[in-house]
Every structure is written in structure tokens, then in C-alpha cells.
PDB file of N, CA and C in Angstrom:
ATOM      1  N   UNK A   1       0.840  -1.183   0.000  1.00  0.00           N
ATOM      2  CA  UNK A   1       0.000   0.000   0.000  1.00  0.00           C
ATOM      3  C   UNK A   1       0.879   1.238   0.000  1.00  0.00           C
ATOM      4  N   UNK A   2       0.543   2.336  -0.817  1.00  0.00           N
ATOM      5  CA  UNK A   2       1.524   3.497  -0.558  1.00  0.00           C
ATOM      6  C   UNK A   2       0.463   4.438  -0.353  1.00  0.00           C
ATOM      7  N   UNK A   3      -0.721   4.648  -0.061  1.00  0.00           N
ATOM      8  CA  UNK A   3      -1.432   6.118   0.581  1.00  0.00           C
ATOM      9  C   UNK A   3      -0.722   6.645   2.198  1.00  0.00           C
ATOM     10  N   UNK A   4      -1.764   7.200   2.585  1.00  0.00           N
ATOM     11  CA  UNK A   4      -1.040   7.624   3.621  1.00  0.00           C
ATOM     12  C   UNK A   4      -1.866   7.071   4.913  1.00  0.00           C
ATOM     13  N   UNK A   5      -2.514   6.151   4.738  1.00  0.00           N
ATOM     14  CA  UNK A   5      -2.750   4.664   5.493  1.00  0.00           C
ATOM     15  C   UNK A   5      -2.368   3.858   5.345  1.00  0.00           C
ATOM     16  N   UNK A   6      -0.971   3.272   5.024  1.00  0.00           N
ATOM     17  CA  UNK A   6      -0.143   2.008   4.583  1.00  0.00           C
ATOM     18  C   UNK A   6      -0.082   0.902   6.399  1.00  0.00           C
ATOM     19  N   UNK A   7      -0.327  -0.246   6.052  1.00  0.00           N
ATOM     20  CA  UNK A   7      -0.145  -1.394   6.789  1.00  0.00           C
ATOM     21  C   UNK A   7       0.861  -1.476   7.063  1.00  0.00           C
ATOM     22  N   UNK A   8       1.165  -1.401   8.243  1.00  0.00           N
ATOM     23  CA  UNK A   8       2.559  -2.023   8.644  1.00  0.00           C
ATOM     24  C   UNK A   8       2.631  -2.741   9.999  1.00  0.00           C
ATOM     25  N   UNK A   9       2.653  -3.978   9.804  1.00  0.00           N
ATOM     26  CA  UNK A   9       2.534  -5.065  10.526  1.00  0.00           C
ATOM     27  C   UNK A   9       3.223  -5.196  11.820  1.00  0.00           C
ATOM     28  N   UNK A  10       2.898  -6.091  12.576  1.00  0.00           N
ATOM     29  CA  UNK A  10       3.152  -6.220  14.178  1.00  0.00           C
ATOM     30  C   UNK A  10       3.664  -7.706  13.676  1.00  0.00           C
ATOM     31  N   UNK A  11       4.672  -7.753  14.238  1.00  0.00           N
ATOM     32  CA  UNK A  11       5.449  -8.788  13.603  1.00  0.00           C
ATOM     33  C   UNK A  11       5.908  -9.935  15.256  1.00  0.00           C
ATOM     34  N   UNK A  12       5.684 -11.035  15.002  1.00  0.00           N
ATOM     35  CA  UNK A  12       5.898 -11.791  16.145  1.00  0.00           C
ATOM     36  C   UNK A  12       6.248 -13.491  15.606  1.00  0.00           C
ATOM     37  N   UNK A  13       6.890 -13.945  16.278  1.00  0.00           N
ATOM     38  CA  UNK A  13       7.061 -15.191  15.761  1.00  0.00           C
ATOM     39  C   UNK A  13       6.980 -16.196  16.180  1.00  0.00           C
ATOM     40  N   UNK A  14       6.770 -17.497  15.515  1.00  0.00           N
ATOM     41  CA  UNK A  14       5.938 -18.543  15.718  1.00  0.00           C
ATOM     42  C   UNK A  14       6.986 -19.344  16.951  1.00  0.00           C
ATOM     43  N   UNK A  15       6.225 -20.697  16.167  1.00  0.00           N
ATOM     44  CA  UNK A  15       7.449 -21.795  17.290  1.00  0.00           C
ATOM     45  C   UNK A  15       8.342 -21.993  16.674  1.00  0.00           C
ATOM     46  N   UNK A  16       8.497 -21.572  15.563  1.00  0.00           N
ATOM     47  CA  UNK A  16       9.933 -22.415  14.764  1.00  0.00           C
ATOM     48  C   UNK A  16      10.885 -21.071  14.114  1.00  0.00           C
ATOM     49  N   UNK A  17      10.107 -19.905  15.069  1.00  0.00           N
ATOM     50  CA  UNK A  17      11.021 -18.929  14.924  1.00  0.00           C
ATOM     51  C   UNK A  17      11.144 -18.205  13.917  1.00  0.00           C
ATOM     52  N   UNK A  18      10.046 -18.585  13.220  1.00  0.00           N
ATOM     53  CA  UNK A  18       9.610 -17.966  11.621  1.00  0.00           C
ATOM     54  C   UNK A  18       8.519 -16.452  11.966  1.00  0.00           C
ATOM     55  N   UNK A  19       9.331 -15.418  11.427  1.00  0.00           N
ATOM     56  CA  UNK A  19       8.220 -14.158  11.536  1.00  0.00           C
ATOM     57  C   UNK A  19       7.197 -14.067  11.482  1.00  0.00           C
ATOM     58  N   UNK A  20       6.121 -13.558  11.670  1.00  0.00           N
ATOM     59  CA  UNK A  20       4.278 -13.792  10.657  1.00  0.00           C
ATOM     60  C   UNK A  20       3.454 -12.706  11.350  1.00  0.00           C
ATOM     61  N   UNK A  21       2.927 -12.263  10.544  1.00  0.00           N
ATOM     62  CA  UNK A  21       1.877 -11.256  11.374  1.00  0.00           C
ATOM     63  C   UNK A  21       0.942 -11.525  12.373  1.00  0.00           C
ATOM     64  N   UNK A  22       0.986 -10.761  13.638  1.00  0.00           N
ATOM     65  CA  UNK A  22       0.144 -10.672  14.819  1.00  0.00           C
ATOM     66  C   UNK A  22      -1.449 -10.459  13.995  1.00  0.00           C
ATOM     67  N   UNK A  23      -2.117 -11.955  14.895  1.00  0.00           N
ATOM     68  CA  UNK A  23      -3.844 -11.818  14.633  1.00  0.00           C
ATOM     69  C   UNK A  23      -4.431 -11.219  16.033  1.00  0.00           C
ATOM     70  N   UNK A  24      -5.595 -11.158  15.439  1.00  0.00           N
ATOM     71  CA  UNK A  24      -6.282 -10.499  17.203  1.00  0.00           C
ATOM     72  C   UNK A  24      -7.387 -10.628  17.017  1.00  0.00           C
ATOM     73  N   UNK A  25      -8.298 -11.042  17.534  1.00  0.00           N
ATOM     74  CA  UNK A  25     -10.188 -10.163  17.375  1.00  0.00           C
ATOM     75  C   UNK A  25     -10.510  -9.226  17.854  1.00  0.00           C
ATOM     76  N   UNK A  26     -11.673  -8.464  17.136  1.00  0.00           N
ATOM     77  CA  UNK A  26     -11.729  -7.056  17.798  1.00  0.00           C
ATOM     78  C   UNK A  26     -12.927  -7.661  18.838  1.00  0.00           C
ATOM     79  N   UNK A  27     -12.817  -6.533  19.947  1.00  0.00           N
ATOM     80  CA  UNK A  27     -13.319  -7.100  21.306  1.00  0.00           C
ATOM     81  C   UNK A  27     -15.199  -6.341  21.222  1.00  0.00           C
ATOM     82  N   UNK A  28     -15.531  -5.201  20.039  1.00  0.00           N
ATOM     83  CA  UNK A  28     -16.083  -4.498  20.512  1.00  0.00           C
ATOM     84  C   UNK A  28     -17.203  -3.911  19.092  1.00  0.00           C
ATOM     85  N   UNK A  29     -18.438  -4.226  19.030  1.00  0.00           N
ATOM     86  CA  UNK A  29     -18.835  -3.024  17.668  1.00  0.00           C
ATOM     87  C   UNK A  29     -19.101  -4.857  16.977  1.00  0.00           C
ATOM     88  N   UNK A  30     -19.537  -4.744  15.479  1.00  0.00           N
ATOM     89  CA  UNK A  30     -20.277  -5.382  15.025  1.00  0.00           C
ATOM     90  C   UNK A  30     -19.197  -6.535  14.376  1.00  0.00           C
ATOM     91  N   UNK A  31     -17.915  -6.181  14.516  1.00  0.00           N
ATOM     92  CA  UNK A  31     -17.200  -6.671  13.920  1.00  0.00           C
ATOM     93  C   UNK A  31     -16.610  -7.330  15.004  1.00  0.00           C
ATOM     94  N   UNK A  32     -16.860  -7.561  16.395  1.00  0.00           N
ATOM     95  CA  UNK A  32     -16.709  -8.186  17.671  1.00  0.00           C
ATOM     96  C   UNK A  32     -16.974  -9.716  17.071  1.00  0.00           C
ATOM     97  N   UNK A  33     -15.430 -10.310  17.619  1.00  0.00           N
ATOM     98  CA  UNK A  33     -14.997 -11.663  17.305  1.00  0.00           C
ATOM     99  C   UNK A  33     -14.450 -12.190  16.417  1.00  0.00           C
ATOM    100  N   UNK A  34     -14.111 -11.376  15.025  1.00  0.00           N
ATOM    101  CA  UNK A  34     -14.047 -11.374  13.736  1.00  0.00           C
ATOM    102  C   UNK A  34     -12.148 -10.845  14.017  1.00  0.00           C
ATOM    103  N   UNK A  35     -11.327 -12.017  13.441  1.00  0.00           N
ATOM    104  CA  UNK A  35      -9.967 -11.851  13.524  1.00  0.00           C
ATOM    105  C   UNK A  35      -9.224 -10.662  12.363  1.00  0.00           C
ATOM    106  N   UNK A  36      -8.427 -10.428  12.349  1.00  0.00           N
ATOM    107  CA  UNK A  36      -7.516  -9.647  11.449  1.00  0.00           C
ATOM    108  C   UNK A  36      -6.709  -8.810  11.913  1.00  0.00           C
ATOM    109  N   UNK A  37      -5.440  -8.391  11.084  1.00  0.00           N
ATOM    110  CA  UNK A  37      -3.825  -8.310  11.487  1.00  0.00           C
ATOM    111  C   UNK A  37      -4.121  -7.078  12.365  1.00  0.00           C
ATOM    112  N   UNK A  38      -3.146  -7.532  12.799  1.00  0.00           N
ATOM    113  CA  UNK A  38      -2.302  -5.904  13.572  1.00  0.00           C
ATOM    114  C   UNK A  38      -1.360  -5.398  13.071  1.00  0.00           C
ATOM    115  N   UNK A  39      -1.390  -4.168  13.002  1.00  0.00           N
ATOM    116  CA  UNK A  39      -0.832  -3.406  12.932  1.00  0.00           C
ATOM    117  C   UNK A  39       0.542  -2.759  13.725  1.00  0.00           C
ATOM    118  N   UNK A  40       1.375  -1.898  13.539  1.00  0.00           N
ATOM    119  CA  UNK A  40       2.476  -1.329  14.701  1.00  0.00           C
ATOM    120  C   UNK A  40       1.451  -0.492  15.627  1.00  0.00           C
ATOM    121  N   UNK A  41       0.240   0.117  15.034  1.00  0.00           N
ATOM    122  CA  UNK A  41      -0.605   0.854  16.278  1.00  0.00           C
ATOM    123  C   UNK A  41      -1.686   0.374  16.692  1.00  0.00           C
ATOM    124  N   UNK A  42      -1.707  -1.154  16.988  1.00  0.00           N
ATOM    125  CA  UNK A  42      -2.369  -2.125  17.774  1.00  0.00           C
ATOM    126  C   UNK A  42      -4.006  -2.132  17.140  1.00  0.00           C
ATOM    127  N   UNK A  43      -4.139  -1.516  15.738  1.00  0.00           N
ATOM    128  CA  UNK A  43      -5.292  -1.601  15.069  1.00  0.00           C
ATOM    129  C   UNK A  43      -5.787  -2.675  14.323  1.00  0.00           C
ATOM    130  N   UNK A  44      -6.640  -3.068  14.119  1.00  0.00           N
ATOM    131  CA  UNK A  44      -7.317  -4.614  13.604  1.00  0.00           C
ATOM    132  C   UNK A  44      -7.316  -4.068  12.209  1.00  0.00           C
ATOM    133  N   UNK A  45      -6.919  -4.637  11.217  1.00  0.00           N
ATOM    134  CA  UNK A  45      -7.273  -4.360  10.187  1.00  0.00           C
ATOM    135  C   UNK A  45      -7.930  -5.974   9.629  1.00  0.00           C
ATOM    136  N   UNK A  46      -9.340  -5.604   9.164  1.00  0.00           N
ATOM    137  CA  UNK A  46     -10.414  -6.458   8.644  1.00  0.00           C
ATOM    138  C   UNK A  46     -10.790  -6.476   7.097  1.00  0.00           C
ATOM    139  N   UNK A  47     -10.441  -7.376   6.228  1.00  0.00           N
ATOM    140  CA  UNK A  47     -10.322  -7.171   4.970  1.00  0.00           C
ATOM    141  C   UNK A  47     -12.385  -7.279   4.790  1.00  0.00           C
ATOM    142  N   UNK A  48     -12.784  -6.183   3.974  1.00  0.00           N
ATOM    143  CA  UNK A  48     -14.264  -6.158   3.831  1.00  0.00           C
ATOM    144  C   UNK A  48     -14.711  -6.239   2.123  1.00  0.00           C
ATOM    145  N   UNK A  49     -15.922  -6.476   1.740  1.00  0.00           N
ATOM    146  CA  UNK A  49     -15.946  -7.032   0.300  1.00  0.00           C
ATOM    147  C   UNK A  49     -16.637  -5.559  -0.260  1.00  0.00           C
ATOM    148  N   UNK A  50     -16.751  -5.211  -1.405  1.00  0.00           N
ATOM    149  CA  UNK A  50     -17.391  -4.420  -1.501  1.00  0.00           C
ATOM    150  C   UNK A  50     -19.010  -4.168  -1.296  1.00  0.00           C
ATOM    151  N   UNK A  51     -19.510  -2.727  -0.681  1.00  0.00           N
ATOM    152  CA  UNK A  51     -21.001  -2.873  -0.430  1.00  0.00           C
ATOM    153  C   UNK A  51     -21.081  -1.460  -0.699  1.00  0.00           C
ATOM    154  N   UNK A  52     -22.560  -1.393  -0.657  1.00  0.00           N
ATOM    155  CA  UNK A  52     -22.895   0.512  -0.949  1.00  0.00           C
ATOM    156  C   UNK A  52     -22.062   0.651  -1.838  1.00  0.00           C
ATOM    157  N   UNK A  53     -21.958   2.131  -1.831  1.00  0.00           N
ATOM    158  CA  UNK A  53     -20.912   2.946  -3.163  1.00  0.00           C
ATOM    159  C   UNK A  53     -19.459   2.534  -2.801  1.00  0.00           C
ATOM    160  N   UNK A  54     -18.972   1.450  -1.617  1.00  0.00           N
ATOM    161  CA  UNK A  54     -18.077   1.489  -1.161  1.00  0.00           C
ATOM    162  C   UNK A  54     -16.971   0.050  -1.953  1.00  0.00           C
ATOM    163  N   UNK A  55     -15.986   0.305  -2.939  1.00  0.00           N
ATOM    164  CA  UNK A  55     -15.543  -0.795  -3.335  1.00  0.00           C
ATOM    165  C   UNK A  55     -14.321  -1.798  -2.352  1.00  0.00           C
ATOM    166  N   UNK A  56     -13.697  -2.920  -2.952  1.00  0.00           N
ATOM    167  CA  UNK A  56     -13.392  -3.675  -1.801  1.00  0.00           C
ATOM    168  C   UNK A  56     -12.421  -2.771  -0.754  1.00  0.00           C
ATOM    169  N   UNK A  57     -12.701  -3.121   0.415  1.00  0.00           N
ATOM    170  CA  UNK A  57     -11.764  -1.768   1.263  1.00  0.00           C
ATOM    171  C   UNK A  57     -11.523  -3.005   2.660  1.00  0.00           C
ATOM    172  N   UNK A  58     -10.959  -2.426   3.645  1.00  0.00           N
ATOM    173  CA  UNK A  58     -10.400  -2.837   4.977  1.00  0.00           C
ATOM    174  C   UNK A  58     -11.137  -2.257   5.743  1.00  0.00           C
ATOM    175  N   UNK A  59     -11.733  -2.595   7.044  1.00  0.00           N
ATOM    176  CA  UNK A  59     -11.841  -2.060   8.122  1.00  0.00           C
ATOM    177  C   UNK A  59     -11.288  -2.222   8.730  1.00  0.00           C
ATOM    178  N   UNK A  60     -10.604  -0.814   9.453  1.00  0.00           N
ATOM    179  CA  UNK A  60      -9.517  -0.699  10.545  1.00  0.00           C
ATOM    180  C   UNK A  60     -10.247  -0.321  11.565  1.00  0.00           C
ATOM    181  N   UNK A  61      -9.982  -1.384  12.323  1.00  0.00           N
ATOM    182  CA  UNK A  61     -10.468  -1.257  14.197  1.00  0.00           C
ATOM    183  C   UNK A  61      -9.706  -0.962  14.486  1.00  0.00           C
ATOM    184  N   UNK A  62     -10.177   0.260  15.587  1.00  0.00           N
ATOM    185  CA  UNK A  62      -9.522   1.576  16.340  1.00  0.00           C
ATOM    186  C   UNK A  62      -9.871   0.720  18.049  1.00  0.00           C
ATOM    187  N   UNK A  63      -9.498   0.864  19.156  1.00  0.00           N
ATOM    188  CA  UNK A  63      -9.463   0.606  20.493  1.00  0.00           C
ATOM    189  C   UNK A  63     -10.345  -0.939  20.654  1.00  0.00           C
ATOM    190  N   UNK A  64      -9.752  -1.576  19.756  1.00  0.00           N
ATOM    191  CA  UNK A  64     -10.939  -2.771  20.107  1.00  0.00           C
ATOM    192  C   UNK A  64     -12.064  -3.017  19.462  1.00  0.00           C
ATOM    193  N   UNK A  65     -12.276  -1.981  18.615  1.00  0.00           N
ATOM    194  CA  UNK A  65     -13.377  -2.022  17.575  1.00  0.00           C
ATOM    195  C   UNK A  65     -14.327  -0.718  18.175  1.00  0.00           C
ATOM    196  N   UNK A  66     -14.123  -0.134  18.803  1.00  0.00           N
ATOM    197  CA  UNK A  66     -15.141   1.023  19.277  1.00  0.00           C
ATOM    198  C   UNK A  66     -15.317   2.231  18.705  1.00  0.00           C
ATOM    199  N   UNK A  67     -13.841   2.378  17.754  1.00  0.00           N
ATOM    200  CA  UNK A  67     -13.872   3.306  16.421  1.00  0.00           C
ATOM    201  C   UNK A  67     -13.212   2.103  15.256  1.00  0.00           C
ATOM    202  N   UNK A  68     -13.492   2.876  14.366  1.00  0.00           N
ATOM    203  CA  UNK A  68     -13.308   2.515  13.150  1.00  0.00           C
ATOM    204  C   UNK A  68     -12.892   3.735  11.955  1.00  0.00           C
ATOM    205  N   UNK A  69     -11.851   3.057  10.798  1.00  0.00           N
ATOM    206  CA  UNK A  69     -12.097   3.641   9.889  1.00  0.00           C
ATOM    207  C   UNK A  69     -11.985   2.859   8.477  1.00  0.00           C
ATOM    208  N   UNK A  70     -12.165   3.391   7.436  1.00  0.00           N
ATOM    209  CA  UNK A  70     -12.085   2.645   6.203  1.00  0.00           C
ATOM    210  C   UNK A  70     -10.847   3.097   5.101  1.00  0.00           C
ATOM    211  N   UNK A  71     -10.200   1.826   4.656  1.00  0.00           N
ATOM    212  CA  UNK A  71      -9.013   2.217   3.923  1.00  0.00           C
ATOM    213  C   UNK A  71      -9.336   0.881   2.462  1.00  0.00           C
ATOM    214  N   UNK A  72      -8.886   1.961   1.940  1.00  0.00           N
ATOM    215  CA  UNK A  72      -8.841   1.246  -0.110  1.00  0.00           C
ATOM    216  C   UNK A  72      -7.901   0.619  -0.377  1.00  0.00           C
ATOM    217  N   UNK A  73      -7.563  -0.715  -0.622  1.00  0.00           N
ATOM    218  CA  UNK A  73      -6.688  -1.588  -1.068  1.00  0.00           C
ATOM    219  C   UNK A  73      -5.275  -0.976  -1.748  1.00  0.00           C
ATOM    220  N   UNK A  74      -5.205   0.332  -1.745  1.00  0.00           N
ATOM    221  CA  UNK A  74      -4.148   1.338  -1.880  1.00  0.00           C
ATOM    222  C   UNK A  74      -3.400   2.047  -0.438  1.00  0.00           C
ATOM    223  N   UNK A  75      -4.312   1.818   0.416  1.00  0.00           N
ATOM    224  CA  UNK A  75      -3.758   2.539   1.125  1.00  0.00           C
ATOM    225  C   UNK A  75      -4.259   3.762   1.600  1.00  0.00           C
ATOM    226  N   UNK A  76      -5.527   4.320   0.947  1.00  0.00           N
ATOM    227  CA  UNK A  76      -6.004   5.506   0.765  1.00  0.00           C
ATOM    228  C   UNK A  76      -7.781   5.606   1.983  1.00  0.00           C
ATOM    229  N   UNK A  77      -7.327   6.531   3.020  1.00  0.00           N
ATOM    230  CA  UNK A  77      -8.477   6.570   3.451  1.00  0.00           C
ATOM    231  C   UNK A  77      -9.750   7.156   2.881  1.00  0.00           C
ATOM    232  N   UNK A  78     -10.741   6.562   2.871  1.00  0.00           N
ATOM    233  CA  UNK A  78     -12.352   6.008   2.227  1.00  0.00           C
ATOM    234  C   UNK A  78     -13.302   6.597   2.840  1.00  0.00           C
ATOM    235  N   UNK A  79     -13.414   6.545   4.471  1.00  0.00           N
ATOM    236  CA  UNK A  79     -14.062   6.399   4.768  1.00  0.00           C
ATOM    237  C   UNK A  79     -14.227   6.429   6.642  1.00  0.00           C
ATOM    238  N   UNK A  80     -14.640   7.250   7.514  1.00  0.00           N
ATOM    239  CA  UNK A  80     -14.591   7.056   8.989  1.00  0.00           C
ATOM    240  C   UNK A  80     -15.929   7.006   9.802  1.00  0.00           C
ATOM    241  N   UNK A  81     -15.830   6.405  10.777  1.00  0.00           N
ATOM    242  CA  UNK A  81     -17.155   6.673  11.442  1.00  0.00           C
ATOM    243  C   UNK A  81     -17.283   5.389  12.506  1.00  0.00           C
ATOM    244  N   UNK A  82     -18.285   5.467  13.496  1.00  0.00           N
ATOM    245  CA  UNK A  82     -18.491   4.859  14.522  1.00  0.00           C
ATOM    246  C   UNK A  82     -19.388   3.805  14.385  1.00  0.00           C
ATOM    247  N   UNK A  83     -18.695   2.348  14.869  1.00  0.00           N
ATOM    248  CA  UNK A  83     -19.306   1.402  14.304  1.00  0.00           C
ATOM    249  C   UNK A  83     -20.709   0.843  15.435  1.00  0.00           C
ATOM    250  N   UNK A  84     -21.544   1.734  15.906  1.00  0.00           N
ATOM    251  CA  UNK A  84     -22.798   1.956  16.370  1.00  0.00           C
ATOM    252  C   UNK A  84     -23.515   2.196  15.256  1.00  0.00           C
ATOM    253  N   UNK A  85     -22.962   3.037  14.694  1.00  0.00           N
ATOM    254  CA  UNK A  85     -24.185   3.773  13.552  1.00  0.00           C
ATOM    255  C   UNK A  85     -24.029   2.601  12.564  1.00  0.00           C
ATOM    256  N   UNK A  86     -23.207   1.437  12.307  1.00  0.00           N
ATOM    257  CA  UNK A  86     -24.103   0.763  11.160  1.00  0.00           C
ATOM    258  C   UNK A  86     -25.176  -0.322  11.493  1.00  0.00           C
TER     259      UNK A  86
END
């Protein structure tokens, strides 16, 4: 990704000492239980399909899922808002 929301992974390693990206579930919001990476700023990023006017994008869980925002398979933020209101 090169926008100015680029992924950059939380990096931890297995048993055999091999790197791989940190999973997590978000704890909180509609997307509560639903796994995807971390990030270096402890954010869930959730790969989402396209819906509405909105084409395929990520949801990035903010504190556990209690904010949110939306980023474009570029890297490019889409989209913000509080995941109550959907």
C-alpha cells in the first residue's frame, strides 16, 4: 500500500522462529470476534468485500473495535465513522 494509510505489521514469531503477522479479534462493535492483522498501532485491520458505493476496502479497528475507519486496497483513506451507527 503506498497512501497515507499504509499497513505495517506487528510482527511476532511462531514456534519455529519464523516471523508472521500478529492476529487479534476485535473485542467491541459489530465486527466483535471477527480476527484480522495488527498493525504497529495495535489496530485490527479487517479485509471487507465491496457494499454501498463502497468498493473492496479494509476495516480498521480503532481501540478494540469502538472506532473505526475505512481504507482502499491502496492505502487511501475512504471512509470514517463509529461502528454503532451501522
Amino acid at each position: 500500500m503506498d497512501g497515507e494509510c499504509p499497513f505495517i505489521p506487528a510482527l511476532v514469531e511462531n514456534k519455529r522462529g519464523e516471523s508472521m503477522v500478529l492476529k487479534q479479534a476485535v473485542l467491541y462493535g459489530p465486527k466483535k470476534g471477527k480476527r484480522g492483522y495488527v498493525d504497529t498501532f495495535g489496530r485490527i485491520w479487517i479485509r471487507d468485500r465491496a457494499h454501498g458505493d463502497l468498493p473492496d476496502h479494509w476495516d480498521v479497528q480503532e481501540d478494540g473495535g469502538r472506532d473505526y475507519f475505512r481504507v482502499n486496497v491502496h492505502g487511501k483513506l475512504i471512509s470514517t465513522g463509529n461502528p454503532d451507527d451501522e
